[in-house]
PDB file of N, CA and C in Angstrom:
ATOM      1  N   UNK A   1       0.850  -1.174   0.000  1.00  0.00           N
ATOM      2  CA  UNK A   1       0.000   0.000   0.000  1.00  0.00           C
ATOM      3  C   UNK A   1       0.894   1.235   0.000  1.00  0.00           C
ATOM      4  N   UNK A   2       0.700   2.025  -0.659  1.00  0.00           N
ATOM      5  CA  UNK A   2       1.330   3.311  -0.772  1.00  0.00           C
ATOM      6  C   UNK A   2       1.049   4.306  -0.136  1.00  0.00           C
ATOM      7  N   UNK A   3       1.547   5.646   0.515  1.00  0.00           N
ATOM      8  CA  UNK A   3       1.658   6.171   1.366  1.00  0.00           C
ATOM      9  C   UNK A   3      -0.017   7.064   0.934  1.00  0.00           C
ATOM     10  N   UNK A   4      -1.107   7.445   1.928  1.00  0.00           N
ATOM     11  CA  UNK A   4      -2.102   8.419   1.482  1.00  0.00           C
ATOM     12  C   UNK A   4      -3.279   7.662   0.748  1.00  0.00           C
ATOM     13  N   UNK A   5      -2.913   6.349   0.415  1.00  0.00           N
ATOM     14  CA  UNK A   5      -3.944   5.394   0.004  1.00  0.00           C
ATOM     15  C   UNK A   5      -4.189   3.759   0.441  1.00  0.00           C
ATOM     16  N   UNK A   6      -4.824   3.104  -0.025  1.00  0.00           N
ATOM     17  CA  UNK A   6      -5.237   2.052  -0.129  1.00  0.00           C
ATOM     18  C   UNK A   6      -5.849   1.446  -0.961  1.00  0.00           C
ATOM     19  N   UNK A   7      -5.730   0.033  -1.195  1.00  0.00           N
ATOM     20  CA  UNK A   7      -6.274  -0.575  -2.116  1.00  0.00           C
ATOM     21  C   UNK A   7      -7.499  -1.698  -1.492  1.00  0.00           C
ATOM     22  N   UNK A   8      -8.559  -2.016  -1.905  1.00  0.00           N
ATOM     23  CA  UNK A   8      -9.533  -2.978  -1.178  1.00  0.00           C
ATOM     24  C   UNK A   8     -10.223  -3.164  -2.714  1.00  0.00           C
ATOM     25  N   UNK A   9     -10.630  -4.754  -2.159  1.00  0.00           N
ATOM     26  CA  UNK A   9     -11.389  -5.413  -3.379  1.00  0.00           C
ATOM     27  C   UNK A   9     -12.799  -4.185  -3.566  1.00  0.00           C
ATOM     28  N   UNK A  10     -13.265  -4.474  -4.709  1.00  0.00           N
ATOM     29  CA  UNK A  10     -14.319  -3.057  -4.990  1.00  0.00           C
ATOM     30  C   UNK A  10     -15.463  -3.802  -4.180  1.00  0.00           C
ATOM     31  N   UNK A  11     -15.744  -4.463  -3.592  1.00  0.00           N
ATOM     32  CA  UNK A  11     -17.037  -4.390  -3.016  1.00  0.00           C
ATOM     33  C   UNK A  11     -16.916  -4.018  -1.782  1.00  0.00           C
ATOM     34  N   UNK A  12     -15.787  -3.165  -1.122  1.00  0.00           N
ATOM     35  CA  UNK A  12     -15.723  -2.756   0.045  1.00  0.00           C
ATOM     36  C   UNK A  12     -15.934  -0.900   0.109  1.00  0.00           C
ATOM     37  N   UNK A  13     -16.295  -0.416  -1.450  1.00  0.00           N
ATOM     38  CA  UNK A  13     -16.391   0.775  -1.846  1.00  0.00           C
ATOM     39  C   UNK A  13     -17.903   1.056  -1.478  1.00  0.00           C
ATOM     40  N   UNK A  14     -17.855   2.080  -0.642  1.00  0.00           N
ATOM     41  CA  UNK A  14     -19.291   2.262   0.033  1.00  0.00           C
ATOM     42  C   UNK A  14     -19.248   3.986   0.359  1.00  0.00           C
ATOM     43  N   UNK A  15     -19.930   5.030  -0.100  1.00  0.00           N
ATOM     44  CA  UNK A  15     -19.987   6.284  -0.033  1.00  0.00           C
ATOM     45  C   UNK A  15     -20.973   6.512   1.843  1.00  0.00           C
ATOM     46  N   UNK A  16     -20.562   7.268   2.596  1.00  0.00           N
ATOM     47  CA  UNK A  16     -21.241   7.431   3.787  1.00  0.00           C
ATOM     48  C   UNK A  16     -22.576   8.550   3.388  1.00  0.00           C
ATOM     49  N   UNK A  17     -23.282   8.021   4.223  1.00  0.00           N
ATOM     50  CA  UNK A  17     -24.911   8.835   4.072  1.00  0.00           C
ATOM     51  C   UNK A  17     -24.496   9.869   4.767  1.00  0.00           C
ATOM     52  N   UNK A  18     -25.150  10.781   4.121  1.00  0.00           N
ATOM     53  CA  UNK A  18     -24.642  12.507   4.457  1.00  0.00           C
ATOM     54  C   UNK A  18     -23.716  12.813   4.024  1.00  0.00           C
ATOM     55  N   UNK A  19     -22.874  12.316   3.193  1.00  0.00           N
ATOM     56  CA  UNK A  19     -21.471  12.832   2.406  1.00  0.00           C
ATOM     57  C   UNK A  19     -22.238  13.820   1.471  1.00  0.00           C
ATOM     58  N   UNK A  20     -21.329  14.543   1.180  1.00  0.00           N
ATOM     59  CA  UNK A  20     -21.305  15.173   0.165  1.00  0.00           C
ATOM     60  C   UNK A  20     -21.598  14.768  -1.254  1.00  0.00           C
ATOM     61  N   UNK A  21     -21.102  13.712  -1.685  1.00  0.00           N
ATOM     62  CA  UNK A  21     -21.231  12.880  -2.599  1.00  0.00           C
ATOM     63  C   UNK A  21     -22.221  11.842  -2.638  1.00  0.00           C
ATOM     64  N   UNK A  22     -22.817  11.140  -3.805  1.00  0.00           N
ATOM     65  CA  UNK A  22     -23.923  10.276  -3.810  1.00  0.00           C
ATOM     66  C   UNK A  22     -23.548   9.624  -3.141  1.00  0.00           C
ATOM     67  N   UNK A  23     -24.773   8.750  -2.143  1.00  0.00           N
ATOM     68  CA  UNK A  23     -24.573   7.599  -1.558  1.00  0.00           C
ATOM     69  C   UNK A  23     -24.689   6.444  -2.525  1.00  0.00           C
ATOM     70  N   UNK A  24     -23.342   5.673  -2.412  1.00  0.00           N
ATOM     71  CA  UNK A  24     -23.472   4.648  -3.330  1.00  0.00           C
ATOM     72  C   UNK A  24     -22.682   3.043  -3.045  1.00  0.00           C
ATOM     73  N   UNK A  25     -23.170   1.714  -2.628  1.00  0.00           N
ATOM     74  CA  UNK A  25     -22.673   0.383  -2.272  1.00  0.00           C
ATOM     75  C   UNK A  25     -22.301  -0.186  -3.403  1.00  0.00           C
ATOM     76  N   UNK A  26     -21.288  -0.708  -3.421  1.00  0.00           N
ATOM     77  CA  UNK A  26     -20.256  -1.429  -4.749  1.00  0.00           C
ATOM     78  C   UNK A  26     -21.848  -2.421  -4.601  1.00  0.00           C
ATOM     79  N   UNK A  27     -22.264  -3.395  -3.544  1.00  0.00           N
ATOM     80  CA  UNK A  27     -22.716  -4.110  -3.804  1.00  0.00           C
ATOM     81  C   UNK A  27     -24.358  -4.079  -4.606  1.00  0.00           C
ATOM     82  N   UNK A  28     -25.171  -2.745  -4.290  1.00  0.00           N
ATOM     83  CA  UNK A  28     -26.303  -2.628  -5.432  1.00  0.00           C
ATOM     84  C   UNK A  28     -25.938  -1.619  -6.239  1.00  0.00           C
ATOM     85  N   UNK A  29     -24.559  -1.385  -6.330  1.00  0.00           N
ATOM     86  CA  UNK A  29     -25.137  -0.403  -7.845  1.00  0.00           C
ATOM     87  C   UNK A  29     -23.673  -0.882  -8.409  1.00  0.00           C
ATOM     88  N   UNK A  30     -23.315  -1.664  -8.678  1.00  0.00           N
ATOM     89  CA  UNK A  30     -21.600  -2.206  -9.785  1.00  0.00           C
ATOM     90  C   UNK A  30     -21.570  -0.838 -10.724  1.00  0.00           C
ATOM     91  N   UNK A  31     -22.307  -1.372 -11.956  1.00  0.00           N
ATOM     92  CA  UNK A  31     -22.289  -0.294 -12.800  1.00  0.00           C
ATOM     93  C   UNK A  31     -21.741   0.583 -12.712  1.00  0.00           C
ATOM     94  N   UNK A  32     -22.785   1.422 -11.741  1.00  0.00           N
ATOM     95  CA  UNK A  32     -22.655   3.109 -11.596  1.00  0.00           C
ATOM     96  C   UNK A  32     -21.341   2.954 -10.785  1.00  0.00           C
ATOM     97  N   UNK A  33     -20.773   2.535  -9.786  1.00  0.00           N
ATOM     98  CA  UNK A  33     -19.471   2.561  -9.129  1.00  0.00           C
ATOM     99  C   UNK A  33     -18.509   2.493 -10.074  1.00  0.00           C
ATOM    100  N   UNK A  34     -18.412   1.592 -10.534  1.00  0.00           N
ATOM    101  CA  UNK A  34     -17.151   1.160 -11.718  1.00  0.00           C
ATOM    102  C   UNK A  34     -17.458   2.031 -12.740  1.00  0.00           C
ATOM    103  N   UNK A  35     -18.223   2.910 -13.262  1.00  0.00           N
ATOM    104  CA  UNK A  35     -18.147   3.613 -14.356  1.00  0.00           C
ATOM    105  C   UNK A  35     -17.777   5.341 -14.132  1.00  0.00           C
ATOM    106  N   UNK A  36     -18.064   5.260 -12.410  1.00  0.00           N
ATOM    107  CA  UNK A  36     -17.210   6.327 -11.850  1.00  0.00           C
ATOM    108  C   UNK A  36     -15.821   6.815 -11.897  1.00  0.00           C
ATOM    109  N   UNK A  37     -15.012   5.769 -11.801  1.00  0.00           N
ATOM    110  CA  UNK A  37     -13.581   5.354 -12.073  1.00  0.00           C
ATOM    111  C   UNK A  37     -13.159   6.406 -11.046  1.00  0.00           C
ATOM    112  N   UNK A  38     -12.885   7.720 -11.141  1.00  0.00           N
ATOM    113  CA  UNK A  38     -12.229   8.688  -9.894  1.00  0.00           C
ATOM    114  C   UNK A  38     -13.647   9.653  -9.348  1.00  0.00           C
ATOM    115  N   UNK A  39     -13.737   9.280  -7.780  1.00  0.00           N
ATOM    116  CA  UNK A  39     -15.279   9.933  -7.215  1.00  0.00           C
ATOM    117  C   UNK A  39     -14.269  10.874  -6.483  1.00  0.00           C
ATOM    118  N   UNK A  40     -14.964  12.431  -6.253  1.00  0.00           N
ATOM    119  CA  UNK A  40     -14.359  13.354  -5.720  1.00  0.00           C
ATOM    120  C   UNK A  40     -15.545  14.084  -4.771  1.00  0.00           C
ATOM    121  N   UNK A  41     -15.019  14.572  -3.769  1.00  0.00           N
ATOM    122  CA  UNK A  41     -15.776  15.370  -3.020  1.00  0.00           C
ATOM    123  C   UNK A  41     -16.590  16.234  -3.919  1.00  0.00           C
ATOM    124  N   UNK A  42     -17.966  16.501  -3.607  1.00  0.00           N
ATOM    125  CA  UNK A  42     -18.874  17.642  -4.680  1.00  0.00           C
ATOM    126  C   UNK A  42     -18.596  18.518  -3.895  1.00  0.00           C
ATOM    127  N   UNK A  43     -18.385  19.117  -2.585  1.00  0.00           N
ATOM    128  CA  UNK A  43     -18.316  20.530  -1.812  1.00  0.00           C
ATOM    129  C   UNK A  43     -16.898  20.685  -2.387  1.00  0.00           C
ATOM    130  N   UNK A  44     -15.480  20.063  -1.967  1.00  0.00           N
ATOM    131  CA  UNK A  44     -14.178  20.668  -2.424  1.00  0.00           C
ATOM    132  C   UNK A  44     -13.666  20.122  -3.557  1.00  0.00           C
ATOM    133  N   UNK A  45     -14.317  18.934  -3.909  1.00  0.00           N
ATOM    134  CA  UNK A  45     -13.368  18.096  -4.912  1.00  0.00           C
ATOM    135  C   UNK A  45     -12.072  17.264  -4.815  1.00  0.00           C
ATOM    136  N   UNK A  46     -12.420  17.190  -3.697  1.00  0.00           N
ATOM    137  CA  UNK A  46     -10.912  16.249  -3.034  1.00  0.00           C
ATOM    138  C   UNK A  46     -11.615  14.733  -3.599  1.00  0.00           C
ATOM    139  N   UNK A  47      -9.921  13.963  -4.000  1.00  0.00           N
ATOM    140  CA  UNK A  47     -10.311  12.547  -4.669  1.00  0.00           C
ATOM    141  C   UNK A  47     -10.325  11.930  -3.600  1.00  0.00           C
ATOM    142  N   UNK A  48     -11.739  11.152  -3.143  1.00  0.00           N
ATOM    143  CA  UNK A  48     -11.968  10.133  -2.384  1.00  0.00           C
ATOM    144  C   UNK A  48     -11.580   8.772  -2.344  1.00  0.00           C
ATOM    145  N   UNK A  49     -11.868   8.405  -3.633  1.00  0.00           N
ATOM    146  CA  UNK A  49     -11.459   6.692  -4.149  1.00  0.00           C
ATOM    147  C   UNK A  49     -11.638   6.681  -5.903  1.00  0.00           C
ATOM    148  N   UNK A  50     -11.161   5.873  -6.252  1.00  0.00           N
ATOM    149  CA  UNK A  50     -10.539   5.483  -7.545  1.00  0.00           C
ATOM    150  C   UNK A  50     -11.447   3.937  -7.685  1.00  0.00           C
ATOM    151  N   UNK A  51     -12.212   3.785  -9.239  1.00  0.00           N
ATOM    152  CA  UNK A  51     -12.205   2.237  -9.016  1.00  0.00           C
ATOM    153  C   UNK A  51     -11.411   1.818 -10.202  1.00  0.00           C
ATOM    154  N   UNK A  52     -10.719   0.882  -9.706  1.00  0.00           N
ATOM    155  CA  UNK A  52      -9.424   0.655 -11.453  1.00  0.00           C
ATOM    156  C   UNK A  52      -9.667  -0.956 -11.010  1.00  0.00           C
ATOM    157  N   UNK A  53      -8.504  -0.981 -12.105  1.00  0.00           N
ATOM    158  CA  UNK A  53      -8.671  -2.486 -12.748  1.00  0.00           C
ATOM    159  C   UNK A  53      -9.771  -3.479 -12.941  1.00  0.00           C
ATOM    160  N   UNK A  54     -10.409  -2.313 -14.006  1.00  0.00           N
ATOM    161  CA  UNK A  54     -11.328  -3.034 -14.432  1.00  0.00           C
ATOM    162  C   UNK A  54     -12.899  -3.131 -13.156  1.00  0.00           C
ATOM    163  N   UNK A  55     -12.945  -2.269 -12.327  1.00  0.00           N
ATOM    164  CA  UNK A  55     -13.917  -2.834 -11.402  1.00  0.00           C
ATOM    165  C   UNK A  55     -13.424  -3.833 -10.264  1.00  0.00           C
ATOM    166  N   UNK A  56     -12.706  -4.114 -10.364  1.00  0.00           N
ATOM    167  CA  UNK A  56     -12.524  -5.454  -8.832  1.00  0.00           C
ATOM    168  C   UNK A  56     -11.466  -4.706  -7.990  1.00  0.00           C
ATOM    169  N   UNK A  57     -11.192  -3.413  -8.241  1.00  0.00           N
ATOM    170  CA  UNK A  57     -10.449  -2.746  -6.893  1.00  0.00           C
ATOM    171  C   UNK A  57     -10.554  -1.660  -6.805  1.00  0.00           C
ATOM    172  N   UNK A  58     -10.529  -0.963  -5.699  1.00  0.00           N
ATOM    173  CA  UNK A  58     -11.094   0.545  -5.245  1.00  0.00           C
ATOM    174  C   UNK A  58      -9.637   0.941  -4.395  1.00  0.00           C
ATOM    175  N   UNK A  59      -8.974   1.998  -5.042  1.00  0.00           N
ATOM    176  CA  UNK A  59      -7.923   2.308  -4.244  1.00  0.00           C
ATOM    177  C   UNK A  59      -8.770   4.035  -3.569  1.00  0.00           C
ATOM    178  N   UNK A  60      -8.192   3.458  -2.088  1.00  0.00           N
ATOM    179  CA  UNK A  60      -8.961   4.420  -1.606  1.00  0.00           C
ATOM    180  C   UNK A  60      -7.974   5.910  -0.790  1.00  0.00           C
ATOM    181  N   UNK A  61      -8.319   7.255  -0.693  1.00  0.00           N
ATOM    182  CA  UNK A  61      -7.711   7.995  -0.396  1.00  0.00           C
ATOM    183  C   UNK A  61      -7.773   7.928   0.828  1.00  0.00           C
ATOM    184  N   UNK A  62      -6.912   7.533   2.212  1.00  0.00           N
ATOM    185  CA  UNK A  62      -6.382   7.321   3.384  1.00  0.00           C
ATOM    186  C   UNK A  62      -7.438   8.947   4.204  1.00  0.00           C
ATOM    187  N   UNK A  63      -7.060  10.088   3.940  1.00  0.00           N
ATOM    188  CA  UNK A  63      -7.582  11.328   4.684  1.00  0.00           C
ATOM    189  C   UNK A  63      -8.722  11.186   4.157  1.00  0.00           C
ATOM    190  N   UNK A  64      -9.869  10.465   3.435  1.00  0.00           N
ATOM    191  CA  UNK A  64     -11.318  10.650   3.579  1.00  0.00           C
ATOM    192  C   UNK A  64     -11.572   9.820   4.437  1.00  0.00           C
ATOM    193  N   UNK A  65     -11.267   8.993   4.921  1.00  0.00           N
ATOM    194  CA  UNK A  65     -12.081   8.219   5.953  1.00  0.00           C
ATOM    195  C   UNK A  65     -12.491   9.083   6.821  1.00  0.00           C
ATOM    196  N   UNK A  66     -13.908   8.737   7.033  1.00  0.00           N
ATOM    197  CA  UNK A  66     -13.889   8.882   8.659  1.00  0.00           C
ATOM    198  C   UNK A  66     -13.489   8.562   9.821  1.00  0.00           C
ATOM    199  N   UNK A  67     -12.984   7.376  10.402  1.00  0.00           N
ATOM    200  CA  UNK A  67     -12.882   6.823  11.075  1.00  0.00           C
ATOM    201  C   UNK A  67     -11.181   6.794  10.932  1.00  0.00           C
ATOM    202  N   UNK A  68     -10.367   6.258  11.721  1.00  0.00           N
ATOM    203  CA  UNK A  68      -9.224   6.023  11.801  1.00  0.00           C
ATOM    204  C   UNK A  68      -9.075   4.634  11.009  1.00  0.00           C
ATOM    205  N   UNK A  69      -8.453   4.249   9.999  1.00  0.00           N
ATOM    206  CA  UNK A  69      -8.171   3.375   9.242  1.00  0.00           C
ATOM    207  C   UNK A  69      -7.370   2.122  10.311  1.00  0.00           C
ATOM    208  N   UNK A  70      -7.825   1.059   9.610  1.00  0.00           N
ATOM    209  CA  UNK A  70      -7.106  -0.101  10.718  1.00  0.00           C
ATOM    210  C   UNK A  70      -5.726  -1.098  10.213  1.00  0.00           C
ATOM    211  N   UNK A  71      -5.586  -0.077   8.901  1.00  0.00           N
ATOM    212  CA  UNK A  71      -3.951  -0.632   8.209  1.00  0.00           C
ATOM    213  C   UNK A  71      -3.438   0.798   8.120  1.00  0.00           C
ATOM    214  N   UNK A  72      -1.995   0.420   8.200  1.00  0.00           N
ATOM    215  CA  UNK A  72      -1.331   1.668   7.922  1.00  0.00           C
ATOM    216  C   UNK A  72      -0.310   1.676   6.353  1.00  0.00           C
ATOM    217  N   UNK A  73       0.437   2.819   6.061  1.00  0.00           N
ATOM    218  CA  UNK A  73       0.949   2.109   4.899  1.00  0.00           C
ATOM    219  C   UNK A  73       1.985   1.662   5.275  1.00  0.00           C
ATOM    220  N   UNK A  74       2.805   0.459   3.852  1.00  0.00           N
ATOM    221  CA  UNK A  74       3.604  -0.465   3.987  1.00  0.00           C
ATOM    222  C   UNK A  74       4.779   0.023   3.609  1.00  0.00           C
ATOM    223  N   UNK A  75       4.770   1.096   2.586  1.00  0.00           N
ATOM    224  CA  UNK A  75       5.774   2.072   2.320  1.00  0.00           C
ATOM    225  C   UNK A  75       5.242   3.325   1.614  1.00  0.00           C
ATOM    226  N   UNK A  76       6.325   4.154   1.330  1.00  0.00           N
ATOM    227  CA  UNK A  76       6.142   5.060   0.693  1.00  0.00           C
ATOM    228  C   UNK A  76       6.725   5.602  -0.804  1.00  0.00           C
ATOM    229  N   UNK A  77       5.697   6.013  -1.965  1.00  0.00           N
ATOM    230  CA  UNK A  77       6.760   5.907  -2.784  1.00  0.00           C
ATOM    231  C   UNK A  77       6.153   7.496  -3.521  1.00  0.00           C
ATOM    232  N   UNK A  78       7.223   7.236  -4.585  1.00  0.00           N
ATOM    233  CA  UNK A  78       7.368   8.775  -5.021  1.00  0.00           C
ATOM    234  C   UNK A  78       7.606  10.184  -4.227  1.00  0.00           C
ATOM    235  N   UNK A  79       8.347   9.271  -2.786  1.00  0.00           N
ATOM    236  CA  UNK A  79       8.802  10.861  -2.225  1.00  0.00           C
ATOM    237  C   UNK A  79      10.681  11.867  -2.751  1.00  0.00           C
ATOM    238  N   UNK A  80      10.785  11.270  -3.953  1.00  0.00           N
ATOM    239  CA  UNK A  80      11.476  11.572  -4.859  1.00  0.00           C
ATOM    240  C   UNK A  80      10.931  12.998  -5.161  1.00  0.00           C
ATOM    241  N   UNK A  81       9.552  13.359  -5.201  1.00  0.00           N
ATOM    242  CA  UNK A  81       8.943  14.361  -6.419  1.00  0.00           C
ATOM    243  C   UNK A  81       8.298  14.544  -5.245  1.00  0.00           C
ATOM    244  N   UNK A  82       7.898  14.450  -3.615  1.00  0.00           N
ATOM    245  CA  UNK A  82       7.216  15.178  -2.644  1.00  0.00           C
ATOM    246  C   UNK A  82       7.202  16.969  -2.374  1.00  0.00           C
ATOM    247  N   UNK A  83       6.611  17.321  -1.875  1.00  0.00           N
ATOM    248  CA  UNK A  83       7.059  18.699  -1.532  1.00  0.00           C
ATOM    249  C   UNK A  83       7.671  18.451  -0.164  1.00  0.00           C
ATOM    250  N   UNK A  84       8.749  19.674  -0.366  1.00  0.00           N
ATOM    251  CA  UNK A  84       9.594  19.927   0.443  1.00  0.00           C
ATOM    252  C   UNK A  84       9.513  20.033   2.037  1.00  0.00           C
ATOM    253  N   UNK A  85       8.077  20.464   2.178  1.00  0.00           N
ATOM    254  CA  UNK A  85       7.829  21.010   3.603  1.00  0.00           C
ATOM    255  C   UNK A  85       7.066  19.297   4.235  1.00  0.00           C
ATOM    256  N   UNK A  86       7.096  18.781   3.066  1.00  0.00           N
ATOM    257  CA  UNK A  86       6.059  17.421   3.627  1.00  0.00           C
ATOM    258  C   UNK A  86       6.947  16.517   4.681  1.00  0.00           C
ATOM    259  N   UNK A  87       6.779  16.016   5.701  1.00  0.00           N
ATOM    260  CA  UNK A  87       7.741  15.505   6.624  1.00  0.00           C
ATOM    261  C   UNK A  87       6.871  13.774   6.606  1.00  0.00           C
ATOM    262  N   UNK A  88       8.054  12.765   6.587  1.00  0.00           N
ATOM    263  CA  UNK A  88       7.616  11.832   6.648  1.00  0.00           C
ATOM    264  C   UNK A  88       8.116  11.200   8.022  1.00  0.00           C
ATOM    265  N   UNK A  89       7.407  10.719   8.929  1.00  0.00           N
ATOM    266  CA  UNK A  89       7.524  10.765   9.981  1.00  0.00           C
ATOM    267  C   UNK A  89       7.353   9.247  11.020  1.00  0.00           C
ATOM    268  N   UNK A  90       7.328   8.194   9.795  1.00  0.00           N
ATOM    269  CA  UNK A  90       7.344   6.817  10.097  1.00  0.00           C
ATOM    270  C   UNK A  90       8.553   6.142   9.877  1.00  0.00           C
ATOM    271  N   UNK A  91       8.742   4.415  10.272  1.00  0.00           N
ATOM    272  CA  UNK A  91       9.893   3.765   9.314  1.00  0.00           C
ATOM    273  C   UNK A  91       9.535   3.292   8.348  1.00  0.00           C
ATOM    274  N   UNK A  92       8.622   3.175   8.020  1.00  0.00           N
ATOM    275  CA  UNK A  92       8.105   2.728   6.727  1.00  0.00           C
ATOM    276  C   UNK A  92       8.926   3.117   5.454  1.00  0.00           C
ATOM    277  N   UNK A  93       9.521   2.141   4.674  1.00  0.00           N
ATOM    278  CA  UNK A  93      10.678   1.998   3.455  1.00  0.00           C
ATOM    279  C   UNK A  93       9.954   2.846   2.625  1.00  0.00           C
ATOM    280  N   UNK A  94      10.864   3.753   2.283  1.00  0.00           N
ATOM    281  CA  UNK A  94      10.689   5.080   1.159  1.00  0.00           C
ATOM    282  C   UNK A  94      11.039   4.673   0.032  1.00  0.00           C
ATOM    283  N   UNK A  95      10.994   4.944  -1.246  1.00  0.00           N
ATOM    284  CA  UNK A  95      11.799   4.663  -2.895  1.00  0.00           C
ATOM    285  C   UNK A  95      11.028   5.625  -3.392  1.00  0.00           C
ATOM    286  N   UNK A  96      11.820   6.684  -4.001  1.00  0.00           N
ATOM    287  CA  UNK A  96      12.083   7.901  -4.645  1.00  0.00           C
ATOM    288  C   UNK A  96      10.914   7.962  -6.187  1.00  0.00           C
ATOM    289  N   UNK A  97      11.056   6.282  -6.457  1.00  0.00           N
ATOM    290  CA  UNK A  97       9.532   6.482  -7.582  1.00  0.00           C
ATOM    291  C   UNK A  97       8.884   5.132  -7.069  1.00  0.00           C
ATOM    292  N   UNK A  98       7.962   4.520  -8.559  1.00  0.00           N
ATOM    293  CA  UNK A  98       7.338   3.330  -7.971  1.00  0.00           C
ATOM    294  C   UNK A  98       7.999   2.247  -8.366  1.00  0.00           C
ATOM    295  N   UNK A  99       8.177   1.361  -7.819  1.00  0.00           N
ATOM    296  CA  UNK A  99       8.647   0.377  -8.385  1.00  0.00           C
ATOM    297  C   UNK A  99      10.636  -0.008  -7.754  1.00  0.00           C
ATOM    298  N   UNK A 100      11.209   1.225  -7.203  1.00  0.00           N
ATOM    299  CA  UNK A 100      12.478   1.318  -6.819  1.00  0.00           C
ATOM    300  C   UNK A 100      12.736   0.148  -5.607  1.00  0.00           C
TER     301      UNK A 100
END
């Protein structure tokens, strides 16, 4: 998992009631989820979750949760091209792009 996200099979993609954004369950609406591909906040437009490959995975943006997430990330990558003031503040293994 990469630093600021996550990845989960797409039927764990579930929009919270009262969001900003449609309420929407991978499990009754496939379609409309997977044809979303990148869902963004409607008040700021911040990217919430992503559904890629094809529909069977939802990489999700870590700061929309509500709740405190119960994985953390495994490393970090592309802090090659980070901004400067950004402080990384775990041990979690860094590599400068993806794949390093």
């Amino acid at each position: 998992m990469a630093a600021g996200g996550s990845t989960a099979g797409a039927g764990a993609a579930r929009c919270a009631t009262g969001s900003p954004t449609p309420s929407c369950t991978r499990a009754t609406a496939t379609a409309r989820v997977a044809a979303l591909n990148d869902t963004r906040c409607a008040a700021c437009g911040s990217l919430l979750f992503s559904v890629v490959r094809g529909g069977a995975y939802v990489h999700v943006a870590m700061g929309s949760l509500a709740d405190a997430p119960s994985i953390r990330p495994s490393e970090h990558i592309f802090v090659g091209s980070k901004a400067p003031w950004f402080e990384i503040t775990d041990d979690a293994p860094q590599a400068d792009e993806y794949g390093d």
